[in-house]
N, C-alpha and C. Protein backbone atom coordinates (compact mmCIF):
# COMPACT_ATOMS: atom_id res chain seq x y z
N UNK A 1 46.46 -14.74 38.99
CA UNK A 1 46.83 -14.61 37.62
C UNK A 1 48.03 -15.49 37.35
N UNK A 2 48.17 -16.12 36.15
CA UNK A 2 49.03 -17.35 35.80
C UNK A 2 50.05 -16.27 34.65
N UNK A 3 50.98 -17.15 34.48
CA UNK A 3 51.85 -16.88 33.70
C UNK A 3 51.59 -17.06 32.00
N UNK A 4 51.36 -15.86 31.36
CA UNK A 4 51.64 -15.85 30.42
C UNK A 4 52.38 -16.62 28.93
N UNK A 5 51.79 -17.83 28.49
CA UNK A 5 52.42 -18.97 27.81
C UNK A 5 52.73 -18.53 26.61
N UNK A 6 54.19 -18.26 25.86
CA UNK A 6 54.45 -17.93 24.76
C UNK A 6 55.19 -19.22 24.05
N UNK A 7 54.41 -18.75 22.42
CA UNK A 7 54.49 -20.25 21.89
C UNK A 7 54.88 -19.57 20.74
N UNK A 8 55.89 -20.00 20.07
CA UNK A 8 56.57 -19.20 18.81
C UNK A 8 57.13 -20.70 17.56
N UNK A 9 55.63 -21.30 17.81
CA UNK A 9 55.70 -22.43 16.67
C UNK A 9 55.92 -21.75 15.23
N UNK A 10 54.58 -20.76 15.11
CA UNK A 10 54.69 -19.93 13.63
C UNK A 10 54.03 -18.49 14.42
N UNK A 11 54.39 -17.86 12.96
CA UNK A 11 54.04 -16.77 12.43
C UNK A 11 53.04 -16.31 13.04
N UNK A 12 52.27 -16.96 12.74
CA UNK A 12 50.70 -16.27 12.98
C UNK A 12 50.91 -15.86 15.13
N UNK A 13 51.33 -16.20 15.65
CA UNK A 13 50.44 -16.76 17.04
C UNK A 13 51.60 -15.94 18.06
N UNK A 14 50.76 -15.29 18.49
CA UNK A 14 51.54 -14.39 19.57
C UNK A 14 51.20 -14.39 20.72
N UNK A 15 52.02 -14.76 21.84
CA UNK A 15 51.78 -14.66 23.21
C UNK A 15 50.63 -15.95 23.29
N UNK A 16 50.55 -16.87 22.27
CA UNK A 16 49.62 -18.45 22.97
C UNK A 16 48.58 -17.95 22.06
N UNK A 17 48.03 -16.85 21.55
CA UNK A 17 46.97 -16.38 20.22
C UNK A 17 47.34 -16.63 19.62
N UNK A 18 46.70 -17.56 18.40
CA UNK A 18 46.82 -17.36 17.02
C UNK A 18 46.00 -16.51 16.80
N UNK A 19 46.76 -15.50 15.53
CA UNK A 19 45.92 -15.03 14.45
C UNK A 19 44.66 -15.70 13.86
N UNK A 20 44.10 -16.28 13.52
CA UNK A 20 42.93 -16.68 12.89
C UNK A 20 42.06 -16.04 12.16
N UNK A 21 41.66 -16.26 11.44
CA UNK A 21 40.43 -15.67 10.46
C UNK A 21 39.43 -15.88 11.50
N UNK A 22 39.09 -14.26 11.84
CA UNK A 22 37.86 -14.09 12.85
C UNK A 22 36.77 -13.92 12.01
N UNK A 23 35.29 -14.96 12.61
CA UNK A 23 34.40 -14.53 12.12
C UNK A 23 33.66 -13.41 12.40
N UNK A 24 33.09 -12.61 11.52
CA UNK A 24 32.73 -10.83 11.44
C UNK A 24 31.17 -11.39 12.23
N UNK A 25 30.90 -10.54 13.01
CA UNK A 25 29.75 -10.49 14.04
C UNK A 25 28.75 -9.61 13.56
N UNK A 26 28.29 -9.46 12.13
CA UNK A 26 27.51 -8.74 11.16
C UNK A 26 26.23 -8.56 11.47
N UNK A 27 25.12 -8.48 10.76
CA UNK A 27 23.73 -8.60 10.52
C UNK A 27 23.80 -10.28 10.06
N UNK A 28 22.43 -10.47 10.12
CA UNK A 28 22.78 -12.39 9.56
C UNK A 28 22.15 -11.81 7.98
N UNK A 29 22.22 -12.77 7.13
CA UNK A 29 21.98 -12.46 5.71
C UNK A 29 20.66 -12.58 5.75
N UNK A 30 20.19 -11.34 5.48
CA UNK A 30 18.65 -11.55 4.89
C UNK A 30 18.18 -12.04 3.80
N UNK A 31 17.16 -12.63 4.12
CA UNK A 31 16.25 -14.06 2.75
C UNK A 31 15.21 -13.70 2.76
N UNK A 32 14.67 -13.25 1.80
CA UNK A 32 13.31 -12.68 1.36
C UNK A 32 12.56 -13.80 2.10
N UNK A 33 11.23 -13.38 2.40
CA UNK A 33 10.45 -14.16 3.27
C UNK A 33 9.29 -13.67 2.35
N UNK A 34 8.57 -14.36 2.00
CA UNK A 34 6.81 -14.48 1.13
C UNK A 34 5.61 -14.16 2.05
N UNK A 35 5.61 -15.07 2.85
CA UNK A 35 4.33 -15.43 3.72
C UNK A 35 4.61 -15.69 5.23
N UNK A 36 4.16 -14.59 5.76
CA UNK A 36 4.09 -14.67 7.58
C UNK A 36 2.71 -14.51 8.12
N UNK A 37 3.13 -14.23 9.55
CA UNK A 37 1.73 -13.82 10.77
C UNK A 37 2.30 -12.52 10.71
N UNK A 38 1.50 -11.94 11.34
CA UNK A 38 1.44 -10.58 11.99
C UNK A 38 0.23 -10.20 13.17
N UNK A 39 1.23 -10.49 14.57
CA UNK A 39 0.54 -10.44 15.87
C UNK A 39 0.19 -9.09 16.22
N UNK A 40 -0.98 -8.70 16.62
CA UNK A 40 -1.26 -7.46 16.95
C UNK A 40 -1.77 -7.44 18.25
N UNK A 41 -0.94 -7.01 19.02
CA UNK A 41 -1.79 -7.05 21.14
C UNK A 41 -2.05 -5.26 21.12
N UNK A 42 -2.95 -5.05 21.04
CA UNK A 42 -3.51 -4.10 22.05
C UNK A 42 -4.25 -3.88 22.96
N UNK A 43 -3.38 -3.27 24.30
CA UNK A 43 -4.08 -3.44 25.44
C UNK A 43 -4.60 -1.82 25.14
N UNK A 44 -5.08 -1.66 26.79
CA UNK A 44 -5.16 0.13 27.25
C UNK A 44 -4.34 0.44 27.16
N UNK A 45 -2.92 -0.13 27.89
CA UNK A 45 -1.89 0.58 28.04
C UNK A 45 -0.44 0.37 26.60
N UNK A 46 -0.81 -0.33 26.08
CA UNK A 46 0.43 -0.35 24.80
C UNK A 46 0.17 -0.76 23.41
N UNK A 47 0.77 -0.34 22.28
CA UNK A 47 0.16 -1.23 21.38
C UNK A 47 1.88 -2.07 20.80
N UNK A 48 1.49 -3.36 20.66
CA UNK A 48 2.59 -4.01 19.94
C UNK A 48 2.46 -4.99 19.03
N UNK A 49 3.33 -4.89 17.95
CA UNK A 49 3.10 -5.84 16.70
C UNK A 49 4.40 -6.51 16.56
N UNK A 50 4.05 -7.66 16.53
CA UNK A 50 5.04 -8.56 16.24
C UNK A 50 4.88 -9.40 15.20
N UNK A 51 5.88 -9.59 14.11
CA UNK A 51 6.12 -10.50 12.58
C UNK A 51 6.85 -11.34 12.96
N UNK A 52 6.18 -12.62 12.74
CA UNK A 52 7.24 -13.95 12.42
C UNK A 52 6.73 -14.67 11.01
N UNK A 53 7.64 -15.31 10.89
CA UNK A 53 7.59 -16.56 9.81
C UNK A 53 6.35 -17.40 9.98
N UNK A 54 5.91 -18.21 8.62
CA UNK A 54 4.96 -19.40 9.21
C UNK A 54 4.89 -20.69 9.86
N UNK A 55 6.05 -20.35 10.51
CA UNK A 55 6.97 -21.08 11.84
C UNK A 55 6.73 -21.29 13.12
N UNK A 56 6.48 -19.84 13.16
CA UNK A 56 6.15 -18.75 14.38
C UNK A 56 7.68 -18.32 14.91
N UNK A 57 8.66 -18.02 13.86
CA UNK A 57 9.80 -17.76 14.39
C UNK A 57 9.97 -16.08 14.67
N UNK A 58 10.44 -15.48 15.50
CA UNK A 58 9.59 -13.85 15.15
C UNK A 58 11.21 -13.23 14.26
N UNK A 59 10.84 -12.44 13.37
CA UNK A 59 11.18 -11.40 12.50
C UNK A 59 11.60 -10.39 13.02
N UNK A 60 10.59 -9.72 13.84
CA UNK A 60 10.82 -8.52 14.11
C UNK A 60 9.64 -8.32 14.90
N UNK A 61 9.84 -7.30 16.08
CA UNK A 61 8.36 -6.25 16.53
C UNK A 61 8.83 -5.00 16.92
N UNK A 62 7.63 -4.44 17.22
CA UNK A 62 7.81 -3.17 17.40
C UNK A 62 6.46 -2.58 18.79
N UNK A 63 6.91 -1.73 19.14
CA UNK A 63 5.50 -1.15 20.06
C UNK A 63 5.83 -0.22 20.46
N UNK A 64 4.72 0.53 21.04
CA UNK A 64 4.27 2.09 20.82
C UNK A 64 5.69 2.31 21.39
N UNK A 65 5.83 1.77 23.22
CA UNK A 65 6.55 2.21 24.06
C UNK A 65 8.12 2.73 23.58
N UNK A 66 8.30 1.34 22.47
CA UNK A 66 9.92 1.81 21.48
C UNK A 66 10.17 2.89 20.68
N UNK A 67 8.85 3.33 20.32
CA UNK A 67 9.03 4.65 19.61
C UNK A 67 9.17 5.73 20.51
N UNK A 68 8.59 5.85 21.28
CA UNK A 68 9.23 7.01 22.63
C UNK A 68 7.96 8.04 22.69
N UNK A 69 6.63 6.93 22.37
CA UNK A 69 5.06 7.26 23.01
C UNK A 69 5.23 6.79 24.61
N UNK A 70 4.47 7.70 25.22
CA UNK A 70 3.84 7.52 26.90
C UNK A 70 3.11 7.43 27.54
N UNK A 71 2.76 7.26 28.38
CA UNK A 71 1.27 7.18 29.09
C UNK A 71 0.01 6.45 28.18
N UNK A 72 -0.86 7.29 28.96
CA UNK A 72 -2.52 6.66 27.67
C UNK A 72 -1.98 6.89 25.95
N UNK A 73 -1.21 7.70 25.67
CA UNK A 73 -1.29 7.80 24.10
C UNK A 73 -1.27 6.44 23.32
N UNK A 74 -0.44 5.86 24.11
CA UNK A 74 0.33 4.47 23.36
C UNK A 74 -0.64 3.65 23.31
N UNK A 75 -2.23 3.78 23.83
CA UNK A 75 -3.02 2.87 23.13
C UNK A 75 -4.06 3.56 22.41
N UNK A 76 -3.93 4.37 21.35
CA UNK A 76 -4.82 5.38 20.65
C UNK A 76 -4.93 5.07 19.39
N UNK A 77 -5.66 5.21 18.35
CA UNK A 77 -5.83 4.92 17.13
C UNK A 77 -4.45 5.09 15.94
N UNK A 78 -4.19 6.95 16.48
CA UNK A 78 -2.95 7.20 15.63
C UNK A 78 -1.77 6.85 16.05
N UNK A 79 -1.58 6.32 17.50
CA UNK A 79 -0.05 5.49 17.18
C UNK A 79 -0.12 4.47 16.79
N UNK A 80 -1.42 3.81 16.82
CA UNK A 80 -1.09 2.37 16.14
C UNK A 80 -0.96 2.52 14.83
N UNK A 81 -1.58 3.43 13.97
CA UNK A 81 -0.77 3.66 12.54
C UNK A 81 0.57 4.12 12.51
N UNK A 82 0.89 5.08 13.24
CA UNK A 82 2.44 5.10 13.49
C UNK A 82 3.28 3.98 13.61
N UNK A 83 2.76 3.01 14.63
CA UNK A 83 3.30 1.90 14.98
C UNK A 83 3.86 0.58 13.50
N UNK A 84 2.10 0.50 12.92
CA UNK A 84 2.15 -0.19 11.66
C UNK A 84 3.08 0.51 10.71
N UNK A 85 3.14 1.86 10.13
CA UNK A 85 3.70 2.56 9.29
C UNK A 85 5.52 1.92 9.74
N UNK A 86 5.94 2.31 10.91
CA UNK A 86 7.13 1.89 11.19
C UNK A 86 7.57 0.45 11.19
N UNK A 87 6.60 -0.34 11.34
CA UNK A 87 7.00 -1.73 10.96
C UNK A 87 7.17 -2.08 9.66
N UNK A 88 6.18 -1.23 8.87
CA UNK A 88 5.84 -1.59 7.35
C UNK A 88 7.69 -1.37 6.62
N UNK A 89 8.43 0.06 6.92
CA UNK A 89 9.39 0.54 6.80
C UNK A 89 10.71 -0.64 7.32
N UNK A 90 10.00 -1.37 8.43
CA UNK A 90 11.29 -1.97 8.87
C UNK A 90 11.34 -3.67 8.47
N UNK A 91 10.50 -3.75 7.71
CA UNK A 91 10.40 -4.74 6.98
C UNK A 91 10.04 -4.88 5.30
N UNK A 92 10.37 -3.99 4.87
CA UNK A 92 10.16 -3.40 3.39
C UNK A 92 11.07 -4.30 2.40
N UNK A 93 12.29 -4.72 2.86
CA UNK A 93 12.97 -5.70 2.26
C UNK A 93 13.28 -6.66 1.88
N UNK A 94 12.86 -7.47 3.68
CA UNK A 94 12.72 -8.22 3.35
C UNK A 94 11.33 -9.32 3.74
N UNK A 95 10.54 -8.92 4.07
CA UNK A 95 8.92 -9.27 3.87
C UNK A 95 8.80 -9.85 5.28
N UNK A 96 7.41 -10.20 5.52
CA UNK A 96 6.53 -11.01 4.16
C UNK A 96 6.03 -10.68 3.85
N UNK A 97 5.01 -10.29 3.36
CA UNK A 97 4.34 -9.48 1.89
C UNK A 97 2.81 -10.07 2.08
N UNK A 98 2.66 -11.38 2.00
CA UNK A 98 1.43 -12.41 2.48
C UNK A 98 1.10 -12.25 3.65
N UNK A 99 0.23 -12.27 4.21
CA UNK A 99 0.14 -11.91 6.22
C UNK A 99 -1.13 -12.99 6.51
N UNK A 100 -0.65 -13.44 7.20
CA UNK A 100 -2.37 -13.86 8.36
C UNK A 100 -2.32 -13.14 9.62
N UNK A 101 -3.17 -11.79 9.71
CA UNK A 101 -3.19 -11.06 10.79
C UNK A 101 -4.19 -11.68 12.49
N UNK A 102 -3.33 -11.90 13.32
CA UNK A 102 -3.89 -11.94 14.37
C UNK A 102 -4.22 -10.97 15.41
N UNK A 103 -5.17 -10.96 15.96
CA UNK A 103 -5.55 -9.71 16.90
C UNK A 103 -5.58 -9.97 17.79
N UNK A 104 -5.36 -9.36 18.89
CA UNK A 104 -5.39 -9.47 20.54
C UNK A 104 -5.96 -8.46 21.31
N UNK A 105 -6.66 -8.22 21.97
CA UNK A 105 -6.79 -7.22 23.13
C UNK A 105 -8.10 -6.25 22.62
N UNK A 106 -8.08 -4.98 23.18
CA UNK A 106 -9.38 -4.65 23.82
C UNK A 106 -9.06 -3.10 23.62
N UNK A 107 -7.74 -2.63 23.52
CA UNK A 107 -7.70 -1.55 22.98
C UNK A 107 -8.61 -0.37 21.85
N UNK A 108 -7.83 0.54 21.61
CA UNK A 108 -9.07 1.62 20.67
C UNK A 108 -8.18 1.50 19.31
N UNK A 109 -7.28 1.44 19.08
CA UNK A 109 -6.85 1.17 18.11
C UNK A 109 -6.75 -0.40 17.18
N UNK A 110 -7.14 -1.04 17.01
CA UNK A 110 -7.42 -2.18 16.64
C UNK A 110 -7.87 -1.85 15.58
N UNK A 111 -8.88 -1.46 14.83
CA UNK A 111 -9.49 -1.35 13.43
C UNK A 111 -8.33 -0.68 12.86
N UNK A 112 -7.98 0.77 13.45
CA UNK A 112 -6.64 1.29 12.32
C UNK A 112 -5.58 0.97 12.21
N UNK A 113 -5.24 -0.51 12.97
CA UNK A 113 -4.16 -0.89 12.83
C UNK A 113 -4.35 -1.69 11.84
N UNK A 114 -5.69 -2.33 11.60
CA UNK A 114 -5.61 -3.24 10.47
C UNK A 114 -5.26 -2.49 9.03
N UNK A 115 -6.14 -1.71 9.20
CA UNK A 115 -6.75 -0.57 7.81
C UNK A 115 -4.83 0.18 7.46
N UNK A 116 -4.38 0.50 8.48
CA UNK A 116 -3.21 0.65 8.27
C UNK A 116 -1.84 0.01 7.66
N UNK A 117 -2.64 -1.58 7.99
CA UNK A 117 -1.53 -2.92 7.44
C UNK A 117 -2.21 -3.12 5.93
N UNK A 118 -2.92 -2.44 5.59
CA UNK A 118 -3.96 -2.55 4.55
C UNK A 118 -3.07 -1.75 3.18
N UNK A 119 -3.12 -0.87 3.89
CA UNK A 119 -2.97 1.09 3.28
C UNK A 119 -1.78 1.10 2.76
N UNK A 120 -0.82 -0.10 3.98
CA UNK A 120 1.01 -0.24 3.25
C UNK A 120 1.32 -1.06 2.39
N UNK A 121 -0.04 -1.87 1.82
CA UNK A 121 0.52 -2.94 0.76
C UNK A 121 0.33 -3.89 1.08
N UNK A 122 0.24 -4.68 2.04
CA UNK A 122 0.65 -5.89 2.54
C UNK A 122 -0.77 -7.13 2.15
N UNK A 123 -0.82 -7.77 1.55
CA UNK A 123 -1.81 -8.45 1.16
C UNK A 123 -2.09 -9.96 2.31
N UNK A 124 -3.83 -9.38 2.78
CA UNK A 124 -3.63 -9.94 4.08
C UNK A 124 -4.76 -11.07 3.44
N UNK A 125 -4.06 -12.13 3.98
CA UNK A 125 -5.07 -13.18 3.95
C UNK A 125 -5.98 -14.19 4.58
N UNK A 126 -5.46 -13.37 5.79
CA UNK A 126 -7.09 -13.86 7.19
C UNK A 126 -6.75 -12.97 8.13
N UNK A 127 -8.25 -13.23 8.81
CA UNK A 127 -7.63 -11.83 9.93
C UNK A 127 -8.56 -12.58 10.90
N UNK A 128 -7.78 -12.74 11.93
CA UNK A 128 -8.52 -13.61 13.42
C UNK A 128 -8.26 -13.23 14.93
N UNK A 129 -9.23 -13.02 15.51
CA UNK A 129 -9.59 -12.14 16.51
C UNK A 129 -9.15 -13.33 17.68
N UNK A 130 -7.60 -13.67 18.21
CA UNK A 130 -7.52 -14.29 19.37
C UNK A 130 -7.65 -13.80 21.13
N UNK A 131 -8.57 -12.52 20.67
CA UNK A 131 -8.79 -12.08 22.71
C UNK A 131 -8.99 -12.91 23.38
N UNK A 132 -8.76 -13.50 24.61
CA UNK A 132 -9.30 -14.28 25.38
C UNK A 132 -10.39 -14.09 25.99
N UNK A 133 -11.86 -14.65 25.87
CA UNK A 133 -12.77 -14.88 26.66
C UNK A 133 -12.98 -15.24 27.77
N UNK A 134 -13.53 -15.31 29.29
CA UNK A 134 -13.84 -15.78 30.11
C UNK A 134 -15.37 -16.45 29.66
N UNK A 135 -14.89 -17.52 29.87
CA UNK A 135 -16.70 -18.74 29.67
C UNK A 135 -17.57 -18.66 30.75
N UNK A 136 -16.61 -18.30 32.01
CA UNK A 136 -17.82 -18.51 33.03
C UNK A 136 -17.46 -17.56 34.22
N UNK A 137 -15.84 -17.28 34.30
CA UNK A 137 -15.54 -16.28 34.76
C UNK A 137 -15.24 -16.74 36.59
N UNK A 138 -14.62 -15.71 37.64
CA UNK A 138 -14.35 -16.31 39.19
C UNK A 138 -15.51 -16.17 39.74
N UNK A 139 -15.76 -16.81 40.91
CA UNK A 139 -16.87 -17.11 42.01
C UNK A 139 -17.29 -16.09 42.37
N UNK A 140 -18.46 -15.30 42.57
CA UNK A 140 -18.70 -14.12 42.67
C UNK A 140 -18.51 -13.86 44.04
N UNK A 141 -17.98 -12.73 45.00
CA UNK A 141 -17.95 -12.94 46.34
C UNK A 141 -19.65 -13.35 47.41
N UNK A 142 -19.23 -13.73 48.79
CA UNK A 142 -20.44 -13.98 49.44
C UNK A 142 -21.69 -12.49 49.74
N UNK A 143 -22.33 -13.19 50.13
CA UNK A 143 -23.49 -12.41 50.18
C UNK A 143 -22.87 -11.47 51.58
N UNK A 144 -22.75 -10.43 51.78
CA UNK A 144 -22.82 -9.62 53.13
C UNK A 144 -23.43 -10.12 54.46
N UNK A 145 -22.73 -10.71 55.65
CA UNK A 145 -23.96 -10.42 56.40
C UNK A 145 -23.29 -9.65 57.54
N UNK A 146 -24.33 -8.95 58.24
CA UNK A 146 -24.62 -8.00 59.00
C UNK A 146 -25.17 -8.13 60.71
């Protein structure tokens, strides 16, 4: 540890600190947003939605697991309306309002999550199913022999 440098140019500055106008470490200013995505992954095991800009900058998400669902529930029809309902709430201010909904996964909740993004207002204007396919899939193992 070094010695302590005191500097008594002005007013403001004590012990080698100046005073300064600190910038406040706030919320950043919210700006209404019009038109986003809205990512929807549901697996077996979770459901999660994520909002970004038409950027792809993300906004905000949410999933089952954050709400303080467990096990199998978290991929079920009614938390994913839970899920949507709580996003709808946590983005009520400041949008987007416009959506191009994307879908992911294989889960049971998938239809009421849409019908749910439906139900809160949100005026959706495509809805596209990105699951990944296998085209041809791995090498099947060898034949047994005996």
């Amino acid at each position: 540890m070094g010695k302590k440098r005191v500097v008594s140019q002005s007013a403001t500055s004590v012990e080698g600190v100046s005073k300064s106008t600190s910038v406040s470490q706030g919320k950043k200013s919210s700006k209404i947003i019009e038109s986003g995505r809205i990512y929807i992954n549901i697996s077996y095991n979770n459901t999660i939605i994520t909002v970004t800009d038409n950027l792809g900058n993300v906004i905000t998400w949410i999933s089952a697991g954050s709400m303080g669902f467990s096990g199998p529930k978290k991929a079920t029809s009614f938390v994913a309306q839970r899920v949507v309902s709580a996003l709808a709430e946590k983005i009520s201010k400041t949008g987007p309002f416009n959506v191009n909904v994307f879908i992911c996964g294989v889960g049971g909740g998938r239809d009421s999550a849409l019908r749910s993004l439906i139900n809160r207002g949100f005026n959706i204007l495509s809805v596209k199913d990105i699951t990944p396919i296998p085209h041809n899939g791995p090498k099947p193992p060898k034949k047994r022999r005996v």
